[in-house]
C-alpha atoms as a PDB file:
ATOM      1  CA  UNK A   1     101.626  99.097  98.843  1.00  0.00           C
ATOM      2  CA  UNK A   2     101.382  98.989  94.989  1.00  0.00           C
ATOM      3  CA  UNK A   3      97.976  99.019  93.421  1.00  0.00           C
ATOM      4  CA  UNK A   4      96.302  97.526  90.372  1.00  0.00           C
ATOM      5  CA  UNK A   5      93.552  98.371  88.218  1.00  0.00           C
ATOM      6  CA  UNK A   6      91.719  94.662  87.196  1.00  0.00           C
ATOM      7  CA  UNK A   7      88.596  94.560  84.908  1.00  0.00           C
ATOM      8  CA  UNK A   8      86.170  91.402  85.792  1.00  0.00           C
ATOM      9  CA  UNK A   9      83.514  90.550  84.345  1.00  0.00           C
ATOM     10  CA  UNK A  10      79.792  91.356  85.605  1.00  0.00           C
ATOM     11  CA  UNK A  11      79.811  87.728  86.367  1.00  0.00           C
ATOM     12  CA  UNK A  12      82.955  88.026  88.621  1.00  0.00           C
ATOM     13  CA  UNK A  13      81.945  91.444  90.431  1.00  0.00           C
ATOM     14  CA  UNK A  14      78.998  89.610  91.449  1.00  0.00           C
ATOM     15  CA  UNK A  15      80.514  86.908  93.342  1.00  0.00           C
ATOM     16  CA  UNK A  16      83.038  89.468  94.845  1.00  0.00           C
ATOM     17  CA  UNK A  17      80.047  91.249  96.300  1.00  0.00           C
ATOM     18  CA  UNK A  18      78.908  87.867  97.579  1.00  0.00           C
ATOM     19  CA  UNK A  19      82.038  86.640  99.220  1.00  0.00           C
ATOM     20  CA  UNK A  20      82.605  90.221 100.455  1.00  0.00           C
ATOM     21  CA  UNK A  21      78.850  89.817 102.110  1.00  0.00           C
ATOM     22  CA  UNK A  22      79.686  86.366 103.228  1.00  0.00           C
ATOM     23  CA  UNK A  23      83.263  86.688 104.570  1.00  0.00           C
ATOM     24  CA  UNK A  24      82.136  89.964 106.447  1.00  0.00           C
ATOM     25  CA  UNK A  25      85.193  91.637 104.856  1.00  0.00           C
ATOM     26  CA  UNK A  26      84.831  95.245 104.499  1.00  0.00           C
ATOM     27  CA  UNK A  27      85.791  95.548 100.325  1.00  0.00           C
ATOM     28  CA  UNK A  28      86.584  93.124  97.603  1.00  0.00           C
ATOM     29  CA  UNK A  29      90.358  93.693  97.362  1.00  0.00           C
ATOM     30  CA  UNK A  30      90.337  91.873 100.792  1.00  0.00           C
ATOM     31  CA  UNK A  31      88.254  88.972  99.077  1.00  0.00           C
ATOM     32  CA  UNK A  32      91.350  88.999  96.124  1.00  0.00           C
ATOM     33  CA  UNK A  33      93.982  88.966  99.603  1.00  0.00           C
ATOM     34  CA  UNK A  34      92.199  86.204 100.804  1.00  0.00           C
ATOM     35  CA  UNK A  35      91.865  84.324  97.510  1.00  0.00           C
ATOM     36  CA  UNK A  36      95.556  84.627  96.947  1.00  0.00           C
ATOM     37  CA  UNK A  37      96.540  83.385 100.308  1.00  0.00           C
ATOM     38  CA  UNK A  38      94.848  80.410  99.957  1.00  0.00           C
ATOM     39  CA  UNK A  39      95.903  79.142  96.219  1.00  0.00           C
ATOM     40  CA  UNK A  40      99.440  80.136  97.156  1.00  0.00           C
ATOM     41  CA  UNK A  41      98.658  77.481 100.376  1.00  0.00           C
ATOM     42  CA  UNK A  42      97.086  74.924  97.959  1.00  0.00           C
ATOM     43  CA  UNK A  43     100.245  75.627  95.631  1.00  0.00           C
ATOM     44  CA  UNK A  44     102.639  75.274  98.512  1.00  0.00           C
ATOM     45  CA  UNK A  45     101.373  72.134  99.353  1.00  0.00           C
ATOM     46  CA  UNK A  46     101.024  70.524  96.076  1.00  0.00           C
ATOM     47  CA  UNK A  47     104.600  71.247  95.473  1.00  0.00           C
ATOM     48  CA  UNK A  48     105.169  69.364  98.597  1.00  0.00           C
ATOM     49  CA  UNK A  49     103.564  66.664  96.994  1.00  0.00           C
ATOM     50  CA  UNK A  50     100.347  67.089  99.338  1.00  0.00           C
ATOM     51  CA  UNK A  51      96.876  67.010  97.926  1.00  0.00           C
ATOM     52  CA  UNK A  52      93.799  68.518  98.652  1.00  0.00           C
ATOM     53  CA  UNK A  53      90.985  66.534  98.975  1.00  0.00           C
ATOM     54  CA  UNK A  54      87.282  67.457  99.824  1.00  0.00           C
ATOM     55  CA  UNK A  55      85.131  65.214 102.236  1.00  0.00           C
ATOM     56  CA  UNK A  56      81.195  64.926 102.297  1.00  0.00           C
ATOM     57  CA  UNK A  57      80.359  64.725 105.571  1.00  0.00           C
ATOM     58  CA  UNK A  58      77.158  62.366 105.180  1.00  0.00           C
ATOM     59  CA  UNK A  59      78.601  59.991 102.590  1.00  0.00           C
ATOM     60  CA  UNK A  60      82.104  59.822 103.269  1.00  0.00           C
ATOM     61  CA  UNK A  61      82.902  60.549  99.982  1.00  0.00           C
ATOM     62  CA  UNK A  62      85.965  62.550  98.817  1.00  0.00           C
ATOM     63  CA  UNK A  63      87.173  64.489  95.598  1.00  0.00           C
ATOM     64  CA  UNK A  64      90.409  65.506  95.071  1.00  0.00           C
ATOM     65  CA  UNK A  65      90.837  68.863  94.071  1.00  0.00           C
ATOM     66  CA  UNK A  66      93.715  69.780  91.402  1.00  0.00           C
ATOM     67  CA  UNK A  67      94.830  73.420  91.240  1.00  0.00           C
ATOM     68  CA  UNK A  68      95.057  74.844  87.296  1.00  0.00           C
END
């Protein structure tokens, strides 16, 4: 399995120690898995010609959400 040295910022380590906490994920490269998985999904599916839109459950109101 290669590996990679990555410098974030002390903004970005905290919110890997957050989403490691709130995953219950047992270290942050898991958090980076994870986060990969899911933009390569979102990428997938935009390529399809799918979007991804988000839904507020009390107001029924959506946003569409457009990958960078």
């Amino acid at each position: 399995m290669p590996k990679y040295t990555i410098h974030f910022s002390s903004e970005a380590d905290r919110d890997l120690v957050r989403l490691t906490k709130a995953l219950g994920v047992s270290s942050k490269a898991d958090v980076v898995r994870r986060a990969l998985k899911l933009f390569r999904y979102v990428l997938d599916k935009q390529k399809a010609g799918r979007r991804l839109v988000v839904e507020n459950n009390r107001d029924k109101t959506k946003k569409e959400l457009i990958p960078i």
